[in-house]
PDB file of N, CA and C in Angstrom:
ATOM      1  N   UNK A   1    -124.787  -4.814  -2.977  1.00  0.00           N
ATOM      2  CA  UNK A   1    -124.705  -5.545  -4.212  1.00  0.00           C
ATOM      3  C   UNK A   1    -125.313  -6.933  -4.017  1.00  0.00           C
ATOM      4  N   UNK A   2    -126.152  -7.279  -4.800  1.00  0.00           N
ATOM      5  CA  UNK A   2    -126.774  -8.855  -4.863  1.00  0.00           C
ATOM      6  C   UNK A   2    -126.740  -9.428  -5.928  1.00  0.00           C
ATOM      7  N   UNK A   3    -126.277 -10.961  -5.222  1.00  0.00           N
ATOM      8  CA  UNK A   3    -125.679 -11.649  -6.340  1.00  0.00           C
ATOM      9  C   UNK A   3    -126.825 -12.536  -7.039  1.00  0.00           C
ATOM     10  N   UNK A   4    -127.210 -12.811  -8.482  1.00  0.00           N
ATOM     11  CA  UNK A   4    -128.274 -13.137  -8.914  1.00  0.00           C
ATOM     12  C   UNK A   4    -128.026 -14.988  -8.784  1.00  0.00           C
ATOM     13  N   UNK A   5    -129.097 -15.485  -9.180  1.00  0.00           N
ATOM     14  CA  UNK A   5    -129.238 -16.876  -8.540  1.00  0.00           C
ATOM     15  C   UNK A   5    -127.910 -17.413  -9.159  1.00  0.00           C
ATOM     16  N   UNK A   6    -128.224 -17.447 -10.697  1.00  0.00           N
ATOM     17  CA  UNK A   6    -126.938 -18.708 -11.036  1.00  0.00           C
ATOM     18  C   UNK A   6    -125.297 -18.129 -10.686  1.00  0.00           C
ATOM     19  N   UNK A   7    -125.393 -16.617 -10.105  1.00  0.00           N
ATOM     20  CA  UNK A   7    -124.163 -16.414  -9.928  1.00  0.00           C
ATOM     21  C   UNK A   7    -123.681 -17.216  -8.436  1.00  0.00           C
ATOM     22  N   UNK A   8    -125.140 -17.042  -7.669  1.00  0.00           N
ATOM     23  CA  UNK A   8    -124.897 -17.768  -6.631  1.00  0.00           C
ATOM     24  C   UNK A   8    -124.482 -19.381  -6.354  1.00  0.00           C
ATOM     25  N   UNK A   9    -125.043 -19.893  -7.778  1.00  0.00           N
ATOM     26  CA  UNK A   9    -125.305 -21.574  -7.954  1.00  0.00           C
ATOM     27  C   UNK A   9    -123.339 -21.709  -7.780  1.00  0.00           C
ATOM     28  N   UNK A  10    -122.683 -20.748  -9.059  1.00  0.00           N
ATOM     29  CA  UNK A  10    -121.767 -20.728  -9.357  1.00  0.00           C
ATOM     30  C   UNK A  10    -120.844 -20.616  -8.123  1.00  0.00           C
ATOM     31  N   UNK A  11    -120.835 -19.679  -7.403  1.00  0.00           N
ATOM     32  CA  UNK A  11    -119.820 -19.326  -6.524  1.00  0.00           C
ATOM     33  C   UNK A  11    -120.028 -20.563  -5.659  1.00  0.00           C
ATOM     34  N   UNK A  12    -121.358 -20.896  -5.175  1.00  0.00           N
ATOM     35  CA  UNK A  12    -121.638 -21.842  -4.041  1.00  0.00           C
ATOM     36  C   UNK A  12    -120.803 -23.214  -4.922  1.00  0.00           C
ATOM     37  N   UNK A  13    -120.732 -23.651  -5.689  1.00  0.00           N
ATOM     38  CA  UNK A  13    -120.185 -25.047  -6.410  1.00  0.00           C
ATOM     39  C   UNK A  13    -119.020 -24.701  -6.039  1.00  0.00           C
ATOM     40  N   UNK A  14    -117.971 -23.681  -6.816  1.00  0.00           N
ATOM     41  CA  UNK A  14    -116.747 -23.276  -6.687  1.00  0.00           C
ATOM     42  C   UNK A  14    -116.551 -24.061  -5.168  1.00  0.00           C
ATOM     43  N   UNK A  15    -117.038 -23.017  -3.910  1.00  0.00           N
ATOM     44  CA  UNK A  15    -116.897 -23.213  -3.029  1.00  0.00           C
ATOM     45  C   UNK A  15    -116.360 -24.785  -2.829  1.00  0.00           C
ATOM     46  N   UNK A  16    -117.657 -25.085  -3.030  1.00  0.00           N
ATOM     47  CA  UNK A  16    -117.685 -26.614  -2.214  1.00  0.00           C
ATOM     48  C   UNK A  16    -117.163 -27.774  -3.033  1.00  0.00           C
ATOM     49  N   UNK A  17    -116.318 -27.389  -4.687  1.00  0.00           N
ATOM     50  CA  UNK A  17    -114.946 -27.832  -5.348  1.00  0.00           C
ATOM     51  C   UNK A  17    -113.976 -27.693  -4.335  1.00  0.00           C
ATOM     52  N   UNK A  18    -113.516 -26.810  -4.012  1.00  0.00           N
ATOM     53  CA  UNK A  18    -112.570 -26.361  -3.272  1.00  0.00           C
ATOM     54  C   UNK A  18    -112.557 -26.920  -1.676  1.00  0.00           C
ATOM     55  N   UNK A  19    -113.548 -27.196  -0.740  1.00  0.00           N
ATOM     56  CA  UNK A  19    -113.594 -27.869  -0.088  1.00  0.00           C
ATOM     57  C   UNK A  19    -113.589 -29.275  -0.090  1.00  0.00           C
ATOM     58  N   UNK A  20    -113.706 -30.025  -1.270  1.00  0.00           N
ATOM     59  CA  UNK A  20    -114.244 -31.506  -1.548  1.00  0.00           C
ATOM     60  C   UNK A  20    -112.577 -31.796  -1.966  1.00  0.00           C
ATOM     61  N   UNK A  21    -111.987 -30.764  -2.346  1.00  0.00           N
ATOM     62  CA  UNK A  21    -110.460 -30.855  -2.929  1.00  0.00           C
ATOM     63  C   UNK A  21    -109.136 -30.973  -1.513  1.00  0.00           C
ATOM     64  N   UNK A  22    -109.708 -30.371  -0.614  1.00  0.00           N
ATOM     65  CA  UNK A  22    -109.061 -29.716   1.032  1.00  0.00           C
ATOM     66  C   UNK A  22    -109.011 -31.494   1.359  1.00  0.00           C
ATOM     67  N   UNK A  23    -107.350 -31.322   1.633  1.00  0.00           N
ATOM     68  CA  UNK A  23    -107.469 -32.965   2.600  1.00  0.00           C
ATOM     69  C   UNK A  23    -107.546 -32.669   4.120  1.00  0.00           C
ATOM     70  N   UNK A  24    -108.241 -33.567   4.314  1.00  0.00           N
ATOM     71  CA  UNK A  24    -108.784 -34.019   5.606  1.00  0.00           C
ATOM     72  C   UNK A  24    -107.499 -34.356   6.832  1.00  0.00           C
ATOM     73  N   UNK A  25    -107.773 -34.216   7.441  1.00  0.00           N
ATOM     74  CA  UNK A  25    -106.238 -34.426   8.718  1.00  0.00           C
ATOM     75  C   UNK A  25    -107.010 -35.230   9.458  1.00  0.00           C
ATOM     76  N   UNK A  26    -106.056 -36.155   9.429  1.00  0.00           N
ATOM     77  CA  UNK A  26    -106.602 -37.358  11.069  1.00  0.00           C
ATOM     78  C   UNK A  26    -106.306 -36.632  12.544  1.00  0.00           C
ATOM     79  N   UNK A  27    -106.939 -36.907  13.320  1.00  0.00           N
ATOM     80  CA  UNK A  27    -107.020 -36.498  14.735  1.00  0.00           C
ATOM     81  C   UNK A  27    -106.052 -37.702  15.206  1.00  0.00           C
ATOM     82  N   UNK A  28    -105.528 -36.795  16.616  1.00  0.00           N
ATOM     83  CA  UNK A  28    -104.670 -37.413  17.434  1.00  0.00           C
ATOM     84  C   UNK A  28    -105.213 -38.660  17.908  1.00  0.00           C
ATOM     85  N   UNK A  29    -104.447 -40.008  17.862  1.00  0.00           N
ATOM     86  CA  UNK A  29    -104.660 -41.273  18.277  1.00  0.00           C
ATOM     87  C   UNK A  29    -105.801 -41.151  19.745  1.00  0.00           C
ATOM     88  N   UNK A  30    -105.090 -40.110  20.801  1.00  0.00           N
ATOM     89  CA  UNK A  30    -105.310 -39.953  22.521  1.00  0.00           C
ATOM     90  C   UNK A  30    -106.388 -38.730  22.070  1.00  0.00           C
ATOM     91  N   UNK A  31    -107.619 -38.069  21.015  1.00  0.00           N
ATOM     92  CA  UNK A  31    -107.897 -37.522  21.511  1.00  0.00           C
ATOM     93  C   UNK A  31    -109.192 -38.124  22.259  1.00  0.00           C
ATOM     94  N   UNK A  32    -109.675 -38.929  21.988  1.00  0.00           N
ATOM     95  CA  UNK A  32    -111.057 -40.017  22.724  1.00  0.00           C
ATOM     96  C   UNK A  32    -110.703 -39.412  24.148  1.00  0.00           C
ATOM     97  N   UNK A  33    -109.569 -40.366  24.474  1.00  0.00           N
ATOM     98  CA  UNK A  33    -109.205 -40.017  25.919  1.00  0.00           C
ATOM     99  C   UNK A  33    -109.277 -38.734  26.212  1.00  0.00           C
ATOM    100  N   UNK A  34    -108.279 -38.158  25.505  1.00  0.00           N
ATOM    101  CA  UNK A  34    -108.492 -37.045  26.774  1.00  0.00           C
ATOM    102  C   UNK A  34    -109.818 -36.187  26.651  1.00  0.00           C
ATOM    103  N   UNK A  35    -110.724 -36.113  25.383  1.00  0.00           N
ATOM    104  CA  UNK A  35    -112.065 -35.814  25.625  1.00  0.00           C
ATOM    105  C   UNK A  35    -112.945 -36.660  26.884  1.00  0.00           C
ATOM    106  N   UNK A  36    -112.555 -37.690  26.924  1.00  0.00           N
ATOM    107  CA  UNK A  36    -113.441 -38.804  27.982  1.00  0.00           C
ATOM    108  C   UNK A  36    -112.974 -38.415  28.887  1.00  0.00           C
ATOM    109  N   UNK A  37    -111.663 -38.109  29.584  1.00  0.00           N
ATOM    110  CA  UNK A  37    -111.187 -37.768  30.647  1.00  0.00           C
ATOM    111  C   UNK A  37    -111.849 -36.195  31.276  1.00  0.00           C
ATOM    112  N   UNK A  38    -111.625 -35.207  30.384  1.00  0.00           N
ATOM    113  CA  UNK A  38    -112.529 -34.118  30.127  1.00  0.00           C
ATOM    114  C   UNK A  38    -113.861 -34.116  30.699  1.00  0.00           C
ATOM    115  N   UNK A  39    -114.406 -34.915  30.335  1.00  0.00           N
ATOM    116  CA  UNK A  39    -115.818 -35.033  30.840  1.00  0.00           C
ATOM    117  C   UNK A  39    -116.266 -35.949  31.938  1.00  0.00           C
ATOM    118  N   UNK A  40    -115.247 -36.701  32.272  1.00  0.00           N
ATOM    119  CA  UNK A  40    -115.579 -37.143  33.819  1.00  0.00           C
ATOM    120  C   UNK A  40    -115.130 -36.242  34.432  1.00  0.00           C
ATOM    121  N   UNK A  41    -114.200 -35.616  34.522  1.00  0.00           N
ATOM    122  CA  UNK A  41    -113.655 -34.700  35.497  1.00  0.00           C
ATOM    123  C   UNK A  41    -114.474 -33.400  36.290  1.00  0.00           C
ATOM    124  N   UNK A  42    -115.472 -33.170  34.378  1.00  0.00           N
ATOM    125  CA  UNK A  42    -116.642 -31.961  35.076  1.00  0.00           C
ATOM    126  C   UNK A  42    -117.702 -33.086  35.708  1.00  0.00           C
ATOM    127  N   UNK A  43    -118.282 -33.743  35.209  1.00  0.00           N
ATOM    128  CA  UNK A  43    -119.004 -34.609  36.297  1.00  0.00           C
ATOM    129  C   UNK A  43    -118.972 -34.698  37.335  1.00  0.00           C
ATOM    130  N   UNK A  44    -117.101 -35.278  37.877  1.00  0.00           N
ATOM    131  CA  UNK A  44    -117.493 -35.458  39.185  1.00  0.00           C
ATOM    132  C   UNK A  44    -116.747 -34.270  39.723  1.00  0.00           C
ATOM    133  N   UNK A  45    -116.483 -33.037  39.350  1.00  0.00           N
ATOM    134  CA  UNK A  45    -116.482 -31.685  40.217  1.00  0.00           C
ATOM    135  C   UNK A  45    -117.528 -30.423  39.331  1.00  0.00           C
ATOM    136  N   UNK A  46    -118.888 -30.683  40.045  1.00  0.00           N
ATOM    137  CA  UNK A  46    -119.488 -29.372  39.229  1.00  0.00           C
ATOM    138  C   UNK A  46    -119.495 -28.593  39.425  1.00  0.00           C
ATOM    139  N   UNK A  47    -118.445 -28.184  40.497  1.00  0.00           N
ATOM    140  CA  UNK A  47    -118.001 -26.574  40.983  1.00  0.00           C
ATOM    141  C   UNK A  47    -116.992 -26.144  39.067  1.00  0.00           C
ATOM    142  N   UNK A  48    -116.654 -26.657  38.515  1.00  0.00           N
ATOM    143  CA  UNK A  48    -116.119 -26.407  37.444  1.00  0.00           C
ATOM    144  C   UNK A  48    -116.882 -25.846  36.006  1.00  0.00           C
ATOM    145  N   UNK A  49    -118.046 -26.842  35.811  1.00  0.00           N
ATOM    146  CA  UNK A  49    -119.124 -25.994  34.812  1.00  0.00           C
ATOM    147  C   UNK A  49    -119.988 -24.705  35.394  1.00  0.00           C
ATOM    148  N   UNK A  50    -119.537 -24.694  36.723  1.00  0.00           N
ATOM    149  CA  UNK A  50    -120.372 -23.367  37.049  1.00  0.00           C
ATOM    150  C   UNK A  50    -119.748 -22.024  36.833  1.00  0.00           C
ATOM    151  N   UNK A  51    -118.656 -22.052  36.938  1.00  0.00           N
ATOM    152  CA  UNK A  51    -117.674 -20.562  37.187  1.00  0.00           C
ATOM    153  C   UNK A  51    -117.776 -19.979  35.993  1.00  0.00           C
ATOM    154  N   UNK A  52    -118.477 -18.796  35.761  1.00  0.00           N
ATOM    155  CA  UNK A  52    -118.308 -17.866  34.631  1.00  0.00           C
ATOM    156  C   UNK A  52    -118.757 -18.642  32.941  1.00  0.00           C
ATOM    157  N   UNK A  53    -119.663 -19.580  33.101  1.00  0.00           N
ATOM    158  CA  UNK A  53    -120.235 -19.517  31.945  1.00  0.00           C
ATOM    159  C   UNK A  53    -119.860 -18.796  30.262  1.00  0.00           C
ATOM    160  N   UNK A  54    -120.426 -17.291  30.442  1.00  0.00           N
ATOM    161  CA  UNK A  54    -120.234 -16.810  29.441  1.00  0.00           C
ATOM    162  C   UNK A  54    -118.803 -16.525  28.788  1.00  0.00           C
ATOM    163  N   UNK A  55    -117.965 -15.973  29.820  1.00  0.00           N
ATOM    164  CA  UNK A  55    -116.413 -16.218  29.415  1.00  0.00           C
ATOM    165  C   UNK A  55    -115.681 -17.337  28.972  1.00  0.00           C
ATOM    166  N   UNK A  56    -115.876 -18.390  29.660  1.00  0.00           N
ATOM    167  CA  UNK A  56    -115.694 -19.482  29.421  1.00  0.00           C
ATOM    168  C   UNK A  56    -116.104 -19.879  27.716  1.00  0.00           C
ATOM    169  N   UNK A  57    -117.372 -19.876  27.675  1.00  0.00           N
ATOM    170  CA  UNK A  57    -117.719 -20.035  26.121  1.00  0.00           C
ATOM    171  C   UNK A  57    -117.100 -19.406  25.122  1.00  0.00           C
ATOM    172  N   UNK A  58    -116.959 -17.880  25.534  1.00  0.00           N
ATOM    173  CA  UNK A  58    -116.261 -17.009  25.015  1.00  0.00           C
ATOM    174  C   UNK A  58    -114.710 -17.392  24.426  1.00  0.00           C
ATOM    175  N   UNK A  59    -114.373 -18.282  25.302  1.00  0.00           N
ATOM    176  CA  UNK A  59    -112.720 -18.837  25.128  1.00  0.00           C
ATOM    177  C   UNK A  59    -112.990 -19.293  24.432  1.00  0.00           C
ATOM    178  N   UNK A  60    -113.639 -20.739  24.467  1.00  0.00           N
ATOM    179  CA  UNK A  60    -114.068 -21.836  23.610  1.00  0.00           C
ATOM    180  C   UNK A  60    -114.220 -21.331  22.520  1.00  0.00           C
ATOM    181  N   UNK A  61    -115.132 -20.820  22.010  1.00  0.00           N
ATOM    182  CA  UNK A  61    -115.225 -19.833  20.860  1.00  0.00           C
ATOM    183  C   UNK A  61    -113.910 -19.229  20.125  1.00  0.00           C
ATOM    184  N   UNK A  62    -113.294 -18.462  20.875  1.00  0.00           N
ATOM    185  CA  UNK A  62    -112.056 -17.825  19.982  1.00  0.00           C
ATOM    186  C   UNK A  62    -111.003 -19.172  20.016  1.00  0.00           C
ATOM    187  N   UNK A  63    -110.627 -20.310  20.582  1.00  0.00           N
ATOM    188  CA  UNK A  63    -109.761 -21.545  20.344  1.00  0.00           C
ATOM    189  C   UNK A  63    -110.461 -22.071  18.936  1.00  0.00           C
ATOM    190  N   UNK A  64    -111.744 -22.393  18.582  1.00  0.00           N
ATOM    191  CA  UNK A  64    -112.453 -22.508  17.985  1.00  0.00           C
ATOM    192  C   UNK A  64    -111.837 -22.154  16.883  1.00  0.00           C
ATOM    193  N   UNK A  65    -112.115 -20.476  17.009  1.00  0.00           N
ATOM    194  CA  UNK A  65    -111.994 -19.627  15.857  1.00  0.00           C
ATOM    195  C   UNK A  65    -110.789 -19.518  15.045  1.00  0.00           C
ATOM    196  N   UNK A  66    -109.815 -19.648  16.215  1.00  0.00           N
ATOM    197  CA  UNK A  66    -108.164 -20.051  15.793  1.00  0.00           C
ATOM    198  C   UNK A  66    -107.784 -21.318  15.154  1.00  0.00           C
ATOM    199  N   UNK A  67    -108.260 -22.322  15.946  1.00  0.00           N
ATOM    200  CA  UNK A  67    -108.002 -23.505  14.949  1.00  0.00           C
ATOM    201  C   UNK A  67    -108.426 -23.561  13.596  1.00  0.00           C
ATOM    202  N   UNK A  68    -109.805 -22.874  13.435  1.00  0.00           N
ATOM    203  CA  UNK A  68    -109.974 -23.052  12.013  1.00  0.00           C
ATOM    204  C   UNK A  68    -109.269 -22.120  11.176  1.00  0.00           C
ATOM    205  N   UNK A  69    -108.601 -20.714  12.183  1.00  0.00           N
ATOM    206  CA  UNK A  69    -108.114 -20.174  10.658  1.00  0.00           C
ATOM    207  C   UNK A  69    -106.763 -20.666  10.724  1.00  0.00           C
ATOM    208  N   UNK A  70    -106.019 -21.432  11.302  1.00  0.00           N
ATOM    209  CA  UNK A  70    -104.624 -22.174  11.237  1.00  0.00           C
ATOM    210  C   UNK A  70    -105.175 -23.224  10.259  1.00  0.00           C
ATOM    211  N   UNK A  71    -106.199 -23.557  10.402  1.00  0.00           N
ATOM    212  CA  UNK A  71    -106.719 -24.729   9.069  1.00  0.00           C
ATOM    213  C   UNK A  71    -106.375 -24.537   7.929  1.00  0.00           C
ATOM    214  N   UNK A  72    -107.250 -23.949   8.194  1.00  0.00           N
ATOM    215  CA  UNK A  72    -107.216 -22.820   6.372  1.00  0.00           C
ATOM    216  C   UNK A  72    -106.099 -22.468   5.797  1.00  0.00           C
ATOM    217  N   UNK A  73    -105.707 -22.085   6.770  1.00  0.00           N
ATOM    218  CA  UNK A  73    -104.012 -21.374   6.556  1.00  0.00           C
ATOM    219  C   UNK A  73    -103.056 -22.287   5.919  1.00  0.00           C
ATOM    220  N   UNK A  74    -102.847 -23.303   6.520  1.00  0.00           N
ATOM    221  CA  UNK A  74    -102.325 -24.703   6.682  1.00  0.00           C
ATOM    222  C   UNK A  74    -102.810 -25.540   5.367  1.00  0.00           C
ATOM    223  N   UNK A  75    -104.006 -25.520   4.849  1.00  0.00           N
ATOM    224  CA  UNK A  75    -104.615 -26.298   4.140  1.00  0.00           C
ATOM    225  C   UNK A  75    -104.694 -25.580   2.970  1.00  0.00           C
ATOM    226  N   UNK A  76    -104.297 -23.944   2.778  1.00  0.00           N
ATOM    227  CA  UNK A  76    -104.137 -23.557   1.728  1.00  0.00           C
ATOM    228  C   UNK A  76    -105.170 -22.979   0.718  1.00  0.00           C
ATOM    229  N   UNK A  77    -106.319 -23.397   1.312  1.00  0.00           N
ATOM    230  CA  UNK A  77    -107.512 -22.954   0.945  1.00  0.00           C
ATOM    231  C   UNK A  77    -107.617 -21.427   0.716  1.00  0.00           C
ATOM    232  N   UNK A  78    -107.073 -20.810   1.974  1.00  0.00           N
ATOM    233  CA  UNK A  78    -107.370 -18.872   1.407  1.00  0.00           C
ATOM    234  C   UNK A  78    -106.434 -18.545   0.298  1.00  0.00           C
ATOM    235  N   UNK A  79    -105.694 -19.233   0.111  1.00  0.00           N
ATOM    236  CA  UNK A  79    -104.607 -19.032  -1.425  1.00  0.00           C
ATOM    237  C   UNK A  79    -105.338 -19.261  -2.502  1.00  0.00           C
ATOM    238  N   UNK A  80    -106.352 -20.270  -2.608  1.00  0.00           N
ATOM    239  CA  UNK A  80    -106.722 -20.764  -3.373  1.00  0.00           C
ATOM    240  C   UNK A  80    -108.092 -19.778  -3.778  1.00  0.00           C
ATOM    241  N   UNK A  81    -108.614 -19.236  -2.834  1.00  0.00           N
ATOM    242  CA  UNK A  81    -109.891 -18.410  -3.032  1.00  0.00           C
ATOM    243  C   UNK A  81    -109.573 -16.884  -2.911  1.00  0.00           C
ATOM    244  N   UNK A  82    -108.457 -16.905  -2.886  1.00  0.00           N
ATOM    245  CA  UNK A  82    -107.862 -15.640  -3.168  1.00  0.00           C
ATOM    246  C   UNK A  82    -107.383 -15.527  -4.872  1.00  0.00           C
ATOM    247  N   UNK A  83    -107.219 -16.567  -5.077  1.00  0.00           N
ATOM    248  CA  UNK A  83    -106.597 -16.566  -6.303  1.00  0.00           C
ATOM    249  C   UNK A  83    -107.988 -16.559  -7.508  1.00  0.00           C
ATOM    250  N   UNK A  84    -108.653 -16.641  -7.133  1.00  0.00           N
ATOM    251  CA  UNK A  84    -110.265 -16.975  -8.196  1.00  0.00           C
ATOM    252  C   UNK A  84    -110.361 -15.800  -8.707  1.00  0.00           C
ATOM    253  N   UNK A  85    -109.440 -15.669  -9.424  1.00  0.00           N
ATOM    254  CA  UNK A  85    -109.903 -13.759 -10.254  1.00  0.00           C
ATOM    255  C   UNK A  85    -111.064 -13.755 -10.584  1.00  0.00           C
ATOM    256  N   UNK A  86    -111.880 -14.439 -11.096  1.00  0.00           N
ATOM    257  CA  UNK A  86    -113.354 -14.141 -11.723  1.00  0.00           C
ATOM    258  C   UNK A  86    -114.195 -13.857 -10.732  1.00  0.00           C
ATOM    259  N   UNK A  87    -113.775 -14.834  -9.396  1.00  0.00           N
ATOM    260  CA  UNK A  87    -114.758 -15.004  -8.162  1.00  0.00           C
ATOM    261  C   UNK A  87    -115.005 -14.188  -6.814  1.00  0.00           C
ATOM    262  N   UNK A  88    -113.581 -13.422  -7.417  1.00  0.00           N
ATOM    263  CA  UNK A  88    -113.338 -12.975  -5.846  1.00  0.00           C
ATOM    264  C   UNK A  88    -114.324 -11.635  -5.495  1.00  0.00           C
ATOM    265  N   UNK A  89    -115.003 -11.095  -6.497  1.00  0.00           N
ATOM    266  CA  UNK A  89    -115.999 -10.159  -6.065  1.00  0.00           C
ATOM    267  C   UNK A  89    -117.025 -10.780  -5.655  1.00  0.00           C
ATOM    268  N   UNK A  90    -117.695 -11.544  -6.273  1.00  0.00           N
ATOM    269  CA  UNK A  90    -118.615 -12.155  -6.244  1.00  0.00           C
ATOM    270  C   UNK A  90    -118.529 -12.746  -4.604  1.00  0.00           C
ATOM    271  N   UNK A  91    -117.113 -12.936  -4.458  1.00  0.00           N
ATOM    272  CA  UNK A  91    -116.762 -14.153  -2.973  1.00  0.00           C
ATOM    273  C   UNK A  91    -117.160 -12.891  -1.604  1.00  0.00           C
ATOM    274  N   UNK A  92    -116.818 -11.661  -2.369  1.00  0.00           N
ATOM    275  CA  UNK A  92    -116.447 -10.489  -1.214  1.00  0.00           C
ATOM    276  C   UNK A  92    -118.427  -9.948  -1.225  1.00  0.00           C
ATOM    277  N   UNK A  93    -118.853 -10.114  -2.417  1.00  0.00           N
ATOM    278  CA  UNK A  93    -120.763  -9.168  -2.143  1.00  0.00           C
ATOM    279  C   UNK A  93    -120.965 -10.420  -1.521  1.00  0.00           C
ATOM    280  N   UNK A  94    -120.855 -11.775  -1.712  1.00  0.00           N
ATOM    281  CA  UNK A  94    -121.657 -13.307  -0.839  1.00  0.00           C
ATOM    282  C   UNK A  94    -121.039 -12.446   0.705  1.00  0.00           C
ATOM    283  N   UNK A  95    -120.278 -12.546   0.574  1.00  0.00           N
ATOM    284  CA  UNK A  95    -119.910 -12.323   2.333  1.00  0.00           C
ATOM    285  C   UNK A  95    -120.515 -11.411   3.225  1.00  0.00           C
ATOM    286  N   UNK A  96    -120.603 -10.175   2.408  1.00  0.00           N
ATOM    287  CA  UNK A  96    -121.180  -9.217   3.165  1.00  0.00           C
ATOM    288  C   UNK A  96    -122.360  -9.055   3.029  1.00  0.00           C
ATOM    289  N   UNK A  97    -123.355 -10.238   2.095  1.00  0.00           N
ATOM    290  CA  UNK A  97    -124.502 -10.267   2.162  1.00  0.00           C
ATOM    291  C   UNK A  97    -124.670 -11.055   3.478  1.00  0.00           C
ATOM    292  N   UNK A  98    -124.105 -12.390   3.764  1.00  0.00           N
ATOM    293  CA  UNK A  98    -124.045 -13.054   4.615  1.00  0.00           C
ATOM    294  C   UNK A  98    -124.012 -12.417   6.128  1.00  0.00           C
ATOM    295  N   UNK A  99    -122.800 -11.778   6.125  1.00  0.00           N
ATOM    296  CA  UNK A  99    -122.834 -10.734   7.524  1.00  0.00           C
ATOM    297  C   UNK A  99    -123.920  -9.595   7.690  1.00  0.00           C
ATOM    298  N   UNK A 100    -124.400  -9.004   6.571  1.00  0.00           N
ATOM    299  CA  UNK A 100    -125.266  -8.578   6.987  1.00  0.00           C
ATOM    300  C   UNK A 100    -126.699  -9.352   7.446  1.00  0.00           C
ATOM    301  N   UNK A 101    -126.915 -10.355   6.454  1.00  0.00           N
ATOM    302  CA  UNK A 101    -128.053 -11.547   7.214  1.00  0.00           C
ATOM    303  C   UNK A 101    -127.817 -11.755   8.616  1.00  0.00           C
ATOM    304  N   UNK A 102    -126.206 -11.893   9.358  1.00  0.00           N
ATOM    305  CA  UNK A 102    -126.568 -12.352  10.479  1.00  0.00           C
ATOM    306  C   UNK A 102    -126.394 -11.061  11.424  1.00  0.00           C
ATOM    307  N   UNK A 103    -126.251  -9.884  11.204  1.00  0.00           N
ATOM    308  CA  UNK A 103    -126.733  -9.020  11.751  1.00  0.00           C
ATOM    309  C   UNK A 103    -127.926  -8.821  12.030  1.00  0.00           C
ATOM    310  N   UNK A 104    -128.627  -9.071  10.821  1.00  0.00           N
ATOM    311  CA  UNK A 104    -130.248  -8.296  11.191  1.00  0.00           C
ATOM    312  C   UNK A 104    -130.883  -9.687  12.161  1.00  0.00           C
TER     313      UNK A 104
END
């Protein structure tokens, strides 16, 4: 199913209503530090960025992936785009047009 332009104009605005609406959360006072600390530490031991690369990223990635859907969760947003009766097909063909784009 493909969604025609202004349906796209439409859903894409919705969207980014709904994000412009999402409050923002301040970060922890200490996280500077302990990011700065973080990164001297691989500096001065580079036996640490070497071990297993791809797994490693792999973690990073799914912590990643978790924080943002505790976001969402938290921030209420999938309630909110769940609730778009008009949109939510439209929300479900964007998506799987999308996944299929990053398949091919």
């Amino acid at each position: 199913m493909r969604l025609n332009h202004p349906d796209e104009a439409r859903l894409t605005q919705s969207l980014n209503k709904l994000l412009d609406e999402m409050p923002l959360m301040e970060p922890s006072s200490t996280i500077t530090d302990r990011i700065m600390r973080s990164v001297l530490e691989q500096e001065s031991n580079p036996s640490l960025t070497g071990k297993k690369p791809r797994l490693r990223s792999e973690v990073v990635n799914s912590f990643i992936a978790s924080a943002a859907t505790i976001l969402l969760i938290q921030s209420g947003i999938v309630n909110k785009i769940l609730n778009i009766d008009t949109g939510i097909n439209q929300l479900t063909a964007y998506i799987q047009q999308f996944s299929q784009f990053l398949q091919s």
